[in-house]
Protein backbone atom coordinates (compact mmCIF):
# COMPACT_ATOMS: atom_id res chain seq x y z
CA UNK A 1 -12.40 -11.73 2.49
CA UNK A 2 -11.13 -8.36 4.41
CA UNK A 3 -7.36 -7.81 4.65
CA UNK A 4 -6.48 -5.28 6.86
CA UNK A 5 -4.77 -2.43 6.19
CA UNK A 6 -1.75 -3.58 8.33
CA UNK A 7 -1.15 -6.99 6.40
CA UNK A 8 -0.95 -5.20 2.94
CA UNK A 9 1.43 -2.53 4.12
CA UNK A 10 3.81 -4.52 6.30
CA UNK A 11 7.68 -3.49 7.38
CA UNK A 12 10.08 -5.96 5.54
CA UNK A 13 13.83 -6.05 4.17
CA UNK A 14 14.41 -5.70 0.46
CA UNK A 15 14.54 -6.74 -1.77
CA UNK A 16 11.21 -8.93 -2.49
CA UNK A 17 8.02 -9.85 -0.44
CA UNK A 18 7.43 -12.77 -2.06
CA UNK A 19 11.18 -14.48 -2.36
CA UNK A 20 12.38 -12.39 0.96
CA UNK A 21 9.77 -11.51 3.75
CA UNK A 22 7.91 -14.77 2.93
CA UNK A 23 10.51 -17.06 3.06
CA UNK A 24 12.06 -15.38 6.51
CA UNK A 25 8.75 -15.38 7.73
CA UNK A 26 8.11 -18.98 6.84
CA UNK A 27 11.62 -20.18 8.27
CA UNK A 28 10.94 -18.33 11.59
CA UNK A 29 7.77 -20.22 11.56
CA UNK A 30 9.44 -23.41 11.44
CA UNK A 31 12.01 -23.01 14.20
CA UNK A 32 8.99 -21.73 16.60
CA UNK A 33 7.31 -24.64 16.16
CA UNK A 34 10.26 -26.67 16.88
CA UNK A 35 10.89 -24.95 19.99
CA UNK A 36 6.79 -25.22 20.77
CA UNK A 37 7.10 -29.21 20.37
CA UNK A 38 10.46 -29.15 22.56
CA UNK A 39 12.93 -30.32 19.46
CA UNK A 40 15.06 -27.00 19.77
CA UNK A 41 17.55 -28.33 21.14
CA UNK A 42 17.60 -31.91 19.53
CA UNK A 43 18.55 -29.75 16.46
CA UNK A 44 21.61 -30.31 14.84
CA UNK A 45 21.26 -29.90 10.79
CA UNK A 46 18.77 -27.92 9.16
CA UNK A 47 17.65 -28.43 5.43
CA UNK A 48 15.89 -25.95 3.31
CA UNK A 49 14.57 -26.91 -0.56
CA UNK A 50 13.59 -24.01 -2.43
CA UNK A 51 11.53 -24.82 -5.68
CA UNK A 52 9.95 -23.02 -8.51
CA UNK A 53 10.19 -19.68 -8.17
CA UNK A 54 12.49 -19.27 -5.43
CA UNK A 55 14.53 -21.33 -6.41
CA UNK A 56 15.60 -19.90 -10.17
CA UNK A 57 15.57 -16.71 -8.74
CA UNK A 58 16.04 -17.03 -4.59
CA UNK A 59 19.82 -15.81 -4.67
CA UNK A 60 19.14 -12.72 -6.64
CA UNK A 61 15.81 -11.44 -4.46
CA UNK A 62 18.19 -12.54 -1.08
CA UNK A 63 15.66 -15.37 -0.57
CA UNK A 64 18.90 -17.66 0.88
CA UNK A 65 19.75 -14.64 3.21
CA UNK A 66 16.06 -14.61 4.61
CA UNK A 67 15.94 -17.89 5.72
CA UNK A 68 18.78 -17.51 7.21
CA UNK A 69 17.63 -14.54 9.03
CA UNK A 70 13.99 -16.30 9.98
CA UNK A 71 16.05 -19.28 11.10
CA UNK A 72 18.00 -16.78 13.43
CA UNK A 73 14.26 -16.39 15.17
CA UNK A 74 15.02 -12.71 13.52
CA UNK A 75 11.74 -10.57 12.46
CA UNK A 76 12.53 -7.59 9.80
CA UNK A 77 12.06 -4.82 12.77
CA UNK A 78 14.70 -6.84 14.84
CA UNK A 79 17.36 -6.77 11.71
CA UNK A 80 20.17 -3.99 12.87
CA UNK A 81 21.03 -2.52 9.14
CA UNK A 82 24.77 -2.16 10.10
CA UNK A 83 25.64 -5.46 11.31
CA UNK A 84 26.37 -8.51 8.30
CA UNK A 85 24.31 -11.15 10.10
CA UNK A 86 25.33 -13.20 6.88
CA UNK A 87 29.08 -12.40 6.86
CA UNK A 88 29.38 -13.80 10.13
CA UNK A 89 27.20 -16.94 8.85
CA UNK A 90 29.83 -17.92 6.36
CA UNK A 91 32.85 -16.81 8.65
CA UNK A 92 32.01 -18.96 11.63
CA UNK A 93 30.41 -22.11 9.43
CA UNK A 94 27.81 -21.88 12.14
CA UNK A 95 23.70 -20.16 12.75
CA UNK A 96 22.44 -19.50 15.95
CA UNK A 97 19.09 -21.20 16.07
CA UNK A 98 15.86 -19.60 17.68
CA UNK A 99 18.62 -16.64 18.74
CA UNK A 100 20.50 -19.04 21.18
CA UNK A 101 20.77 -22.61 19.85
CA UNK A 102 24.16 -23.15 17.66
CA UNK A 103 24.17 -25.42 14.83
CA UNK A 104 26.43 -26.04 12.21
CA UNK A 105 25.51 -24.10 9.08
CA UNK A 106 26.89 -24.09 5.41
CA UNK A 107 24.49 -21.73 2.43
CA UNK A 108 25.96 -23.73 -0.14
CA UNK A 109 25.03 -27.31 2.11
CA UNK A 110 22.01 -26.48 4.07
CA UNK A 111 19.89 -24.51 1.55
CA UNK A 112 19.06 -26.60 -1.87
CA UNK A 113 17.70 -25.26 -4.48
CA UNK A 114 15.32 -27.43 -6.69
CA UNK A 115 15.28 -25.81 -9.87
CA UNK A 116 13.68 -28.41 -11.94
CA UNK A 117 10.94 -28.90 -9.61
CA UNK A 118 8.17 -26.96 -9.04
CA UNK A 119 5.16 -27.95 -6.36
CA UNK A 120 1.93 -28.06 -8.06
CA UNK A 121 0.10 -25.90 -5.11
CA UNK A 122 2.38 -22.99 -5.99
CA UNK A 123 5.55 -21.84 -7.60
CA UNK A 124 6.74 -20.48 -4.21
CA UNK A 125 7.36 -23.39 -2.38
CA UNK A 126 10.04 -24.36 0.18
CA UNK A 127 10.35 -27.46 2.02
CA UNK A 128 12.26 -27.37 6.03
CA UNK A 129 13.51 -30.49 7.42
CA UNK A 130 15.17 -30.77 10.99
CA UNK A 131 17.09 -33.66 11.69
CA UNK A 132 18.72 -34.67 15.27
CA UNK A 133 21.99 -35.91 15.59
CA UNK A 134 21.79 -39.36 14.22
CA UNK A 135 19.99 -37.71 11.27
CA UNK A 136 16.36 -38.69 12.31
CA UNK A 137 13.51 -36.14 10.98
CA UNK A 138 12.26 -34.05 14.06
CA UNK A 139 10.15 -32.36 11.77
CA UNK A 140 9.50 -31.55 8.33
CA UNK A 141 7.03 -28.54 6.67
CA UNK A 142 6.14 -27.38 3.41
CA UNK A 143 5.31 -23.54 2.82
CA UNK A 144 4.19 -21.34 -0.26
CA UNK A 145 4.83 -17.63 -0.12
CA UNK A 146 1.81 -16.29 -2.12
CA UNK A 147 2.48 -12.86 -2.10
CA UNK A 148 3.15 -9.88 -0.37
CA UNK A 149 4.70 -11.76 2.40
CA UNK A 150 1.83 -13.99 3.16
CA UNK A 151 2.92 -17.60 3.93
CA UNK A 152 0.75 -20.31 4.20
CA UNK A 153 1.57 -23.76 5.12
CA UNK A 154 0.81 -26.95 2.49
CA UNK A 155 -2.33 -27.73 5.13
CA UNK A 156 -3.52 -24.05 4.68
CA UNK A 157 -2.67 -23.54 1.00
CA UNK A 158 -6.39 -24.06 -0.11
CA UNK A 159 -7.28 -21.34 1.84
CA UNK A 160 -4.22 -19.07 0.54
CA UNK A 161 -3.83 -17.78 3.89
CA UNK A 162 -2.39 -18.63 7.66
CA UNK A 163 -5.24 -17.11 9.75
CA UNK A 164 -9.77 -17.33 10.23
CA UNK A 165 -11.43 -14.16 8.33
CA UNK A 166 -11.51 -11.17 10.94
CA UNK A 167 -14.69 -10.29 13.06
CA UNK A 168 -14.92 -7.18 11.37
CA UNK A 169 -17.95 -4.72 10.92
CA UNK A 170 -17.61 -4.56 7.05
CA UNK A 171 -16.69 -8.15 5.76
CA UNK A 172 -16.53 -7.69 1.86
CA UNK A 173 -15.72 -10.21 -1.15
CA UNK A 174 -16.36 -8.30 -4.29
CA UNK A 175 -16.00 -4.50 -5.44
CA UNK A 176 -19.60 -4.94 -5.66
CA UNK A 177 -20.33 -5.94 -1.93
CA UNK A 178 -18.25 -2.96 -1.22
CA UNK A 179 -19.82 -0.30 -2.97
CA UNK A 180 -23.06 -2.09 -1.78
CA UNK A 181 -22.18 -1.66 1.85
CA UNK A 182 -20.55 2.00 1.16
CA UNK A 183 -24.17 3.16 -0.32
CA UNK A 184 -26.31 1.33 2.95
CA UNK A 185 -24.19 2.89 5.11
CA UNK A 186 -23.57 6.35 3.64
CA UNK A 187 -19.46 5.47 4.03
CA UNK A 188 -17.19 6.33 1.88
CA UNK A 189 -14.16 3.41 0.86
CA UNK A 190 -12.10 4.84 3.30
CA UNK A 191 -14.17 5.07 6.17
CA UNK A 192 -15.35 1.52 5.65
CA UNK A 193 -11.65 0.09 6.29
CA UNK A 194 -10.77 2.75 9.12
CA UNK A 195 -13.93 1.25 10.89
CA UNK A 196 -12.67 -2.27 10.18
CA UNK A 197 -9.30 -1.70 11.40
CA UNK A 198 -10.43 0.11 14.63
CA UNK A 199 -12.44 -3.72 15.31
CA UNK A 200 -9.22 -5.35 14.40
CA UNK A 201 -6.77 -3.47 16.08
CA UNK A 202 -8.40 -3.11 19.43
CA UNK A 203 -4.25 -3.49 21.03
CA UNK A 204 -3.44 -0.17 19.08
CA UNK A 205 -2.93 2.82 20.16
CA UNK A 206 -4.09 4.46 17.73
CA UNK A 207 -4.63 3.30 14.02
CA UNK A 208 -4.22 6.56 12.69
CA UNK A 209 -0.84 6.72 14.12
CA UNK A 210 0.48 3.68 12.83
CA UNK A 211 -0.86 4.24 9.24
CA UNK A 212 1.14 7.76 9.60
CA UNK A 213 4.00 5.20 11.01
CA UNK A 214 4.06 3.55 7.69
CA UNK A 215 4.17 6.53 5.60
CA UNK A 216 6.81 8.05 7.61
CA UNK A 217 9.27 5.01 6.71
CA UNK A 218 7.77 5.28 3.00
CA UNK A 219 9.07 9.36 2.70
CA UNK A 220 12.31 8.46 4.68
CA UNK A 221 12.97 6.07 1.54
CA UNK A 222 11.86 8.58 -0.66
CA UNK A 223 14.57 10.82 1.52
CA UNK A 224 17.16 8.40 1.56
CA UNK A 225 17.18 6.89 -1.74
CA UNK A 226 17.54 10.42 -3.29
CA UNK A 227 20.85 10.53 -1.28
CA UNK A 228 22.85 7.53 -2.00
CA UNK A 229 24.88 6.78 -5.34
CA UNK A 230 27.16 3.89 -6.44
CA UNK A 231 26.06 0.94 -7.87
CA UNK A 232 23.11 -1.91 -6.75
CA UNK A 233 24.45 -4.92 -5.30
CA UNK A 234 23.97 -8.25 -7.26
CA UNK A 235 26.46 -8.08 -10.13
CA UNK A 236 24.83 -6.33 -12.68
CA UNK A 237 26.46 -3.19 -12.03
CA UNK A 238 23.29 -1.19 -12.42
CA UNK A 239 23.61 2.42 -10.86
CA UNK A 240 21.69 4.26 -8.84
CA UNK A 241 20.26 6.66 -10.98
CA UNK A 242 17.86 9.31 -8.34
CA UNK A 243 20.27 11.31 -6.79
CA UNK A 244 21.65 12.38 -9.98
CA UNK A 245 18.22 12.69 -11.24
CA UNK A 246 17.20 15.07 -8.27
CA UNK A 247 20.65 16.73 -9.06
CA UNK A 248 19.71 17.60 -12.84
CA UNK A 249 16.37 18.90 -11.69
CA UNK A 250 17.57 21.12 -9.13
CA UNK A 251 19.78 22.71 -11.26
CA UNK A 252 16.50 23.35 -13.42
CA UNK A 253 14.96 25.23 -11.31
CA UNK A 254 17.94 27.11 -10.36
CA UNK A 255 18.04 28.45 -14.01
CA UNK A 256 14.34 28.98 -14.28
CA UNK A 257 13.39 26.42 -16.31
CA UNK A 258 9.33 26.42 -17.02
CA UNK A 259 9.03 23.07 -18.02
CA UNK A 260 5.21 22.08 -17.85
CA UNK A 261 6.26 18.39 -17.02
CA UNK A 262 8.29 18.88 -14.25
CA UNK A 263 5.42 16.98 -11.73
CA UNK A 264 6.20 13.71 -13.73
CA UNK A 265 9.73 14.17 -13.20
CA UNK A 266 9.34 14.92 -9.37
CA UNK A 267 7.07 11.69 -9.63
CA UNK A 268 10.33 9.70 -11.39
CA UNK A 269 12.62 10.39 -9.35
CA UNK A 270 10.53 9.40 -6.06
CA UNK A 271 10.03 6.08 -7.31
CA UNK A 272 13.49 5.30 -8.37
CA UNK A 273 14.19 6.29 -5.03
CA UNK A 274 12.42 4.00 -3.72
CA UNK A 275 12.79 1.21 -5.73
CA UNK A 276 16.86 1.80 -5.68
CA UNK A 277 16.95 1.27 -1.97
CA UNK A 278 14.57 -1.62 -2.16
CA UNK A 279 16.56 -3.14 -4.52
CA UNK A 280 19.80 -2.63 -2.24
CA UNK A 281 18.09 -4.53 0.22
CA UNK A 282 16.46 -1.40 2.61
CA UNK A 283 13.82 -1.69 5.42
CA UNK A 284 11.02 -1.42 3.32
CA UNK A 285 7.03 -1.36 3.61
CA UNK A 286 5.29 -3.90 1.06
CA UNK A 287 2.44 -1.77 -0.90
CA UNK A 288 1.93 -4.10 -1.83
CA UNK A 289 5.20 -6.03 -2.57
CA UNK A 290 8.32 -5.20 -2.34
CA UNK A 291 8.97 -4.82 -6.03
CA UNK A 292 6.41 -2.45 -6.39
CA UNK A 293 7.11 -0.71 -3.39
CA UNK A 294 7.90 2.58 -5.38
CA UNK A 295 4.88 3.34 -6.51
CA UNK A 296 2.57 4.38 -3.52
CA UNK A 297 5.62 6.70 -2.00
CA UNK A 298 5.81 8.43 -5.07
CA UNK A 299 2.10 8.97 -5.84
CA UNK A 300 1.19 9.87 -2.00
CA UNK A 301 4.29 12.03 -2.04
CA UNK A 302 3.11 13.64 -5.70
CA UNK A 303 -0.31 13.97 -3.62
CA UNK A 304 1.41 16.31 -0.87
CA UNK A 305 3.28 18.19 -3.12
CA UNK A 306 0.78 19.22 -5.55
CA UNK A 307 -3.20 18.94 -3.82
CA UNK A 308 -4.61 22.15 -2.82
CA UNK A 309 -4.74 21.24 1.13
CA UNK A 310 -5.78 24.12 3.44
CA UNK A 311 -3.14 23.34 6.57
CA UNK A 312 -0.85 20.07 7.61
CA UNK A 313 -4.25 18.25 9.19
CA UNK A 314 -5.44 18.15 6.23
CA UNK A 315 -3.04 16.95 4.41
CA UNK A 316 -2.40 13.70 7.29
CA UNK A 317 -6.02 13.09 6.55
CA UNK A 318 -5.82 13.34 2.93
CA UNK A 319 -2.99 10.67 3.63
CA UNK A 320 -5.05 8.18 6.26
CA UNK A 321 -7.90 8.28 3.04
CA UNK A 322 -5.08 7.56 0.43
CA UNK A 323 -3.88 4.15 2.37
CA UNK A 324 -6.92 3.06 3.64
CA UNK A 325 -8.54 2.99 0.08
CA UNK A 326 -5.59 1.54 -1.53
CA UNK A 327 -5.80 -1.03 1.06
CA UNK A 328 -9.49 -2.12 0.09
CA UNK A 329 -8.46 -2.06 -3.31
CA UNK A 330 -5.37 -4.54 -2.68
CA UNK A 331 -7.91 -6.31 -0.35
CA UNK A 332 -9.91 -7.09 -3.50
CA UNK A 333 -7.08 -8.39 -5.64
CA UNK A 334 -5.74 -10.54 -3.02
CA UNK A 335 -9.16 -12.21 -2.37
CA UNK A 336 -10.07 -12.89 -5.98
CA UNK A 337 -6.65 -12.60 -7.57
CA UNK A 338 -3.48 -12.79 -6.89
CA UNK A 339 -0.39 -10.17 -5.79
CA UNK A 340 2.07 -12.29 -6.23
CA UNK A 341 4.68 -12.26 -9.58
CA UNK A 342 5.57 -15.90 -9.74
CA UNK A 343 1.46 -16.64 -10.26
CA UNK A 344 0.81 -13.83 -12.30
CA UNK A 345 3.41 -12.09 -13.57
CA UNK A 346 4.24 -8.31 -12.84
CA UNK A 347 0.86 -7.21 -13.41
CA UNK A 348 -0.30 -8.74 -9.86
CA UNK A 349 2.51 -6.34 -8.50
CA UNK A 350 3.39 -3.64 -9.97
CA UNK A 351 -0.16 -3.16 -11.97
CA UNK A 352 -1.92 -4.06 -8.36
CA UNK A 353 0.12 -1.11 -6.89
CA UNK A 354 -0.79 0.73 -9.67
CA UNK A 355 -4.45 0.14 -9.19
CA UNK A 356 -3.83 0.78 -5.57
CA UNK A 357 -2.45 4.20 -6.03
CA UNK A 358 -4.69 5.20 -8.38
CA UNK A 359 -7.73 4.52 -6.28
CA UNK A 360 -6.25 6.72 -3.12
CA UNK A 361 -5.31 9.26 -4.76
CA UNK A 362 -8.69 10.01 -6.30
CA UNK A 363 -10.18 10.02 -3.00
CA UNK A 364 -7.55 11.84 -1.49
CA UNK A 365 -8.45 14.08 -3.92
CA UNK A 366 -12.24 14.12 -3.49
CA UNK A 367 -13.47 11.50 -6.03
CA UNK A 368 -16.50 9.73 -5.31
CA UNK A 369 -17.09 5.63 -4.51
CA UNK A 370 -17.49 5.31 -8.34
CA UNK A 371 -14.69 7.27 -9.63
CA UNK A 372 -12.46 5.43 -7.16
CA UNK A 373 -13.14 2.17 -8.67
CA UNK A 374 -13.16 3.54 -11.58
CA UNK A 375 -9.43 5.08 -11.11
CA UNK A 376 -8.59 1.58 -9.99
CA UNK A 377 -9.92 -0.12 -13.15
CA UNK A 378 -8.49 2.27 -15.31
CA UNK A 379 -4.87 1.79 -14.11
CA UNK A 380 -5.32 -2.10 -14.31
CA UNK A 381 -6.83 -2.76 -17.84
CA UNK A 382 -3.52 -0.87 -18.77
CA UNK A 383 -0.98 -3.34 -17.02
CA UNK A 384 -3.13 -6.43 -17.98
CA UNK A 385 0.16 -9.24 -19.60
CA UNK A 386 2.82 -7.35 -17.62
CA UNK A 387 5.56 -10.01 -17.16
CA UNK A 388 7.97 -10.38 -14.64
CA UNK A 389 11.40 -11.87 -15.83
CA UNK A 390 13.40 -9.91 -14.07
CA UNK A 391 17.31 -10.43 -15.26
CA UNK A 392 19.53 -12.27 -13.26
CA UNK A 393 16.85 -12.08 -10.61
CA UNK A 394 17.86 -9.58 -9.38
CA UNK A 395 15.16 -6.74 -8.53
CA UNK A 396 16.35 -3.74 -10.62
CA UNK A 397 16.37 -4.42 -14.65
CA UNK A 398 13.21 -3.68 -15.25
CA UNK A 399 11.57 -3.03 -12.07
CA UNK A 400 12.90 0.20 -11.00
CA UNK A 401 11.65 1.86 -14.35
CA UNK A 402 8.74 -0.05 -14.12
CA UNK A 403 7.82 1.36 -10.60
CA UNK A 404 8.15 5.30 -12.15
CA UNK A 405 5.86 4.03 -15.17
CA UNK A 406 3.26 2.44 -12.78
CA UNK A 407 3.26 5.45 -10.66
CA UNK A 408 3.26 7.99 -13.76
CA UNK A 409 -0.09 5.32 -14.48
CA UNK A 410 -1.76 5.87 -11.66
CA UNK A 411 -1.48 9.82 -11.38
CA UNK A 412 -2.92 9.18 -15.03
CA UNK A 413 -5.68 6.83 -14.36
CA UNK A 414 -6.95 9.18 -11.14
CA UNK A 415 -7.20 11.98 -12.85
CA UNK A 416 -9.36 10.96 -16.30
CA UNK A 417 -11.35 8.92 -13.43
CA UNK A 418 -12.00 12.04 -11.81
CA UNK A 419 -13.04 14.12 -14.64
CA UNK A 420 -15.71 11.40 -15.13
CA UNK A 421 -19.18 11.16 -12.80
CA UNK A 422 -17.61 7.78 -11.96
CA UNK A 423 -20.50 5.99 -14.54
CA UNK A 424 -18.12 3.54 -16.05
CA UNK A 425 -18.68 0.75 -18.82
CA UNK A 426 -16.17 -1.62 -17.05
CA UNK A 427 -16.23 -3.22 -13.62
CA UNK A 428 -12.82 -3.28 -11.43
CA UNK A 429 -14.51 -6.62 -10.31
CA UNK A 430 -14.18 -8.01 -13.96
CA UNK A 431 -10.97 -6.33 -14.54
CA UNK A 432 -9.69 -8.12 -11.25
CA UNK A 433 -10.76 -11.60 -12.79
CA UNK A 434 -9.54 -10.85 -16.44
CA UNK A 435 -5.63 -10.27 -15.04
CA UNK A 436 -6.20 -13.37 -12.64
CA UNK A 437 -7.18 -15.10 -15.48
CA UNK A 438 -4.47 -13.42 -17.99
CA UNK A 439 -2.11 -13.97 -15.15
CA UNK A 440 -2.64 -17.72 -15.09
CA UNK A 441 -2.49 -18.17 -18.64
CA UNK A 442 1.15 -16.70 -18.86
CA UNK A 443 3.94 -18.64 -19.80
CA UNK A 444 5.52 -19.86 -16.60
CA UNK A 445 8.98 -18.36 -18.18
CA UNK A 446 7.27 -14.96 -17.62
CA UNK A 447 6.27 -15.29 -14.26
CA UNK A 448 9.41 -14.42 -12.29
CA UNK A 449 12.05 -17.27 -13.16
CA UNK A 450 14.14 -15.15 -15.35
CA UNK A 451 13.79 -17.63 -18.12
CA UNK A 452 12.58 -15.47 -20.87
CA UNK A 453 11.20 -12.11 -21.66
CA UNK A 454 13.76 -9.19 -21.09
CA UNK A 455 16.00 -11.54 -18.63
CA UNK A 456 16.45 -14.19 -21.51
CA UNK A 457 17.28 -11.57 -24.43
CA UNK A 458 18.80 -8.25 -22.79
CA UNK A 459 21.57 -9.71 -20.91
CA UNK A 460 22.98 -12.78 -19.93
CA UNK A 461 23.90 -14.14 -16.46
């Protein structure tokens, strides 16, 4: 099934889709509906069960904040970075429902987390229960975050998503169908989701625009992150390491250094960037998580800096190609796979990203249909068993390095694509199925609980 463009690079807070934009997403859900069936303001207590998943590792990815925030009837746009919505949560013992109903509110009371228990539709599950005041259920759901911010309710879990396939010009399931309907229609990958998105997104503007909205938040935390120093929040007293790192290589360059590598340290230091201010909780866009979110900034920013583009239009449409191509790739992997780390382990996020970035910049830089999915397959078969067990679960040990790696990938796996025809031995379809299937047969310790791996012998908690 098509996912649009717009769903796999969404605006949310740091410092994970999955255990952060889901979960706020899911809880603002809840309270709408309560206010839709006129319970608002029979509301008096508020229970959320966090299980699996979220909740081993919900305090470290902020998944207790997010509720709180979705709870607040808060989206991620509506979040004003300088005020501590959460500060003044624990200071007045009290949320304010929906934005203007008060009730009584305690993290430590009102949000439980079930680590024994995991719900057999997903490890991402949380449970909301809102009682009155003589503690009577006014109504009780059950939601999965499934990755990259998607929710789905337990009724809609089957279908692993909350909304009917879109009326769109160029429905596709497969890699195949997709080359299949880029050769009938003499489109190239690009062109096929730009025409999809103009049937979707009949409200915009201008879908150009917004994709160049989205990229303009991605360099800004490129920008940003290359700023800021001190250490991450969370405990582990991990550092910011990219400022320093865009220090060091400044001062190369001041001394004339001719080091032939220097692209893969630009490409570094972008993704740290990146994945330092996710981690720190930022205003991020998923591509297509959160902890992977380094990735495509650093490769579409490695694309600017070094492709041989004529003038600045150019270059935005050698940008519009790179996201709209990564976005049928992703579209592919969520519809036969999975993007979420708690299913499949790092490899549906950072090695999806990977794929992702892989595939847009080869067409960016000219590649054909073929050697696009051929970039993509490439950059996969070489994340396939990538674990996620982050430690303490916090997003930064290994993540951060591992969003440099995955971009250094991806630069990697676009170029020996494109010095190929694009004939290739090995399918992206059937490398999409062997890390669903890899994925699935992972140890549930590896798969984002921070009960073994790196988070059970590097450090301890």
């Amino acid at each position: 099934m098509y996912y649009s463009l717009f769903e796999i690079f969404a605006v949310g807070i740091g410092p994970s889709s999955s255990h952060t934009v889901g979960p706020m997403k899911a809880a603002h859900r809840f309270v709408k509906n309560l206010a839709k069936q006129n319970k608002l303001e029979k509301t008096t207590k508020l229970i959320a069960r966090l299980y699996g998943s979220l909740a081993l590792t919900g305090i470290g990815h902020g998944t207790l904040n997010a509720i709180a925030y979705g709870f607040m009837g808060l989206n991620a746009e509506d979040i004003t970075p300088d005020k501590n919505y959460i500060q003044e949560i624990k200071d007045n013992g009290e949320l304010c429902l929906n934005v203007h109903h008060f009730i009584a509110f305690s993290f430590d009371k009102n949000i439980i987390l079930e680590k024994k228990i995991t719900l057999p539709e997903h490890s991402n599950g949380m449970k909301f229960t809102a009682y009155d005041e003589n503690d009577n259920i006014l109504l009780e759901e059950t939601y999965f975050s499934v990755g990259g911010g998607t929710i789905a309710r337990q009724d809609e879990i089957s279908q692993r998503i909350d909304r009917a396939p879109y009326n769109v010009p160029f429905q596709f399931n497969s890699c195949k169908e997709l080359m299949k309907l880029c050769d009938q229609n003499k489109l190239s990958i690009a062109e096929v989701v730009m025409q999809n998105e103009k049937a979707i997104s009949l409200k915009r503007t201008s879908v150009i625009t917004d994709i160049l909205r989205l990229e303009h938040i991605m360099e800004e935390n490129i920008d940003v992150g290359m700023q800021k120093s001190g250490e991450l929040p969370g405990g582990l007293k991990v550092k910011r390491h990219a400022k320093e790192m865009y220090e060091r290589l400044k001062n190369r360059f001041e001394n004339n250094s001719t080091d032939s590598l220097t692209a893969l340290d630009w490409i570094n230091i972008w993704a740290f960037a990146v994945a330092e201010e996710n981690a720190a909780g930022g205003r991020m866009v998923t591509a297509p998580t959160m902890g992977s979110a380094g990735i495509i900034p650093a490769v579409l920013r490695y694309m600017k800096r070094y492709g041989k583009f004529r003038n600045e239009n150019e270059k935005k449409n050698a940008t519009v190609t790179f996201l709209a191509t990564a976005s049928a790739i992703c579209s592919l992997y969520r519809s036969n796979a999975s993007i979420s780390g708690a299913e499949v382990g790092c490899q549906g996020e950072v090695g999806v990203a990977c794929s992702m970035a892989a595939a847009g910049l080869a067409a960016a830089f000219g590649g054909n249909n073929r050697q696009i999915e051929n970039a993509a397959e490439i950059a996969m078969e070489h994340n396939l068993g990538l674990t996620c067990d982050p430690i303490c679960g916090l997003v930064q040990v290994p993540c951060i390095e591992r969003n440099a790696m995955g971009a250094i990938k991806a630069v990697n796996a676009a170029r020996l694509a494109l010095q190929n025809t694009g004939n290739h031995v090995v399918s992206l379809d059937s490398i999409i199925k062997t890390m669903y299937e890899t994925g699935l047969s992972l140890n549930k310790d590896y798969k984002e609980t921070s009960l073994a791996g790196i988070a059970k012998n590097a450090l301890s908690c």
